[in-house]
Protein backbone atom coordinates (compact mmCIF):
# COMPACT_ATOMS: atom_id res chain seq x y z
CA UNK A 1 0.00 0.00 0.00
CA UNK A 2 1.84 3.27 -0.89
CA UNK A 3 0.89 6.61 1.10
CA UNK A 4 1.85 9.00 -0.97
CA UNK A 5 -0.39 11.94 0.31
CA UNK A 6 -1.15 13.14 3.52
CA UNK A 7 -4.40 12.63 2.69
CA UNK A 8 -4.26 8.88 1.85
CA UNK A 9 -2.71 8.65 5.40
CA UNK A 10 -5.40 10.24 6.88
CA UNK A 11 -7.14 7.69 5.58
CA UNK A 12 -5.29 5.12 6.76
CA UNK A 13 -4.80 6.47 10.43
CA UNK A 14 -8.83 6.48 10.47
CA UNK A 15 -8.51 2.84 9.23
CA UNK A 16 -6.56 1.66 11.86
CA UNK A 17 -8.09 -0.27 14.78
CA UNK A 18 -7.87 1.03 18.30
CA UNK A 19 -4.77 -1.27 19.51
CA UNK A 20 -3.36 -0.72 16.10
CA UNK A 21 -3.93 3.47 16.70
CA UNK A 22 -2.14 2.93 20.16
CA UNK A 23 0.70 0.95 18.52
CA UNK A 24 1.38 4.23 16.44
CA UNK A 25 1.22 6.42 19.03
CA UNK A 26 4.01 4.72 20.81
CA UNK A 27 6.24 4.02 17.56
CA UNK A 28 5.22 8.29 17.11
CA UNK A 29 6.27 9.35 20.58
CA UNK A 30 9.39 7.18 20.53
CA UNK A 31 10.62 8.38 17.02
CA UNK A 32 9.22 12.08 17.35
CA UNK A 33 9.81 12.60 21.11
CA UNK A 34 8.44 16.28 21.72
CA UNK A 35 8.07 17.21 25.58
CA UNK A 36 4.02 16.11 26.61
CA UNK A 37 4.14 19.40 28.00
CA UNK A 38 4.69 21.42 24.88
CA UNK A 39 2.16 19.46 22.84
CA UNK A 40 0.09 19.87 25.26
CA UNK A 41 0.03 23.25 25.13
CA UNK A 42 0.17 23.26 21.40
CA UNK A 43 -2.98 21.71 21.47
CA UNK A 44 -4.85 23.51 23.93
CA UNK A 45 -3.55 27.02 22.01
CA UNK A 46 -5.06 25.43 18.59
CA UNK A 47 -8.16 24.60 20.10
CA UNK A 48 -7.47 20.83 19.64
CA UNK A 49 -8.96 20.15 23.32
CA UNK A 50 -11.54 22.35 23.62
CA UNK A 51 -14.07 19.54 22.47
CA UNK A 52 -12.73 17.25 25.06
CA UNK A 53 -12.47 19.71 27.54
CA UNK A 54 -15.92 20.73 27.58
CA UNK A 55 -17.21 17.47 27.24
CA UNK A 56 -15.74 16.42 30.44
CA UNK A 57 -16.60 19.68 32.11
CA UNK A 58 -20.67 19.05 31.10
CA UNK A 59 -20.11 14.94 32.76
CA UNK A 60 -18.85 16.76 36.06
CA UNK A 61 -21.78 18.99 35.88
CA UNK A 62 -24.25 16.41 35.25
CA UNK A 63 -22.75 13.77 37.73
CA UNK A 64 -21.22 11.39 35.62
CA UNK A 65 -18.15 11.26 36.62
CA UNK A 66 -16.79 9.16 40.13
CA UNK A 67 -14.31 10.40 42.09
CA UNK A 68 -10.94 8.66 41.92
């Protein structure tokens, strides 16, 4: 399979199953290491968390969530 465009890897990443997704993640984090703290921040200054963010802000609010 040749992944020639980022596109057709989008495609792929999307394809992947979740074990396979995690798999890339590590094989990602161990051959683009990047401090978690600086992509987090990258992410929350793009916006890329609000969704989750607010999403586990509404669960607190409506009780669905257990203390640890």
């Amino acid at each position: 399979m040749g992944l020639s465009t980022v596109q057709e890897i989008e495609r792929a990443i999307r394809a992947l199953k979740p074990r396979e997704l995690e798999e890339l993640y590590s094989w990602l984090d161990e051959s683009c290491p990047q401090p978690l703290d600086t992509r987090v921040q990258s992410d929350l200054t793009a916006g890329r968390l609000d969704k989750a963010i607010h999403r586990a802000l509404d669960d607190e609010n409506n009780g669905r969530v257990r203390p640890l």
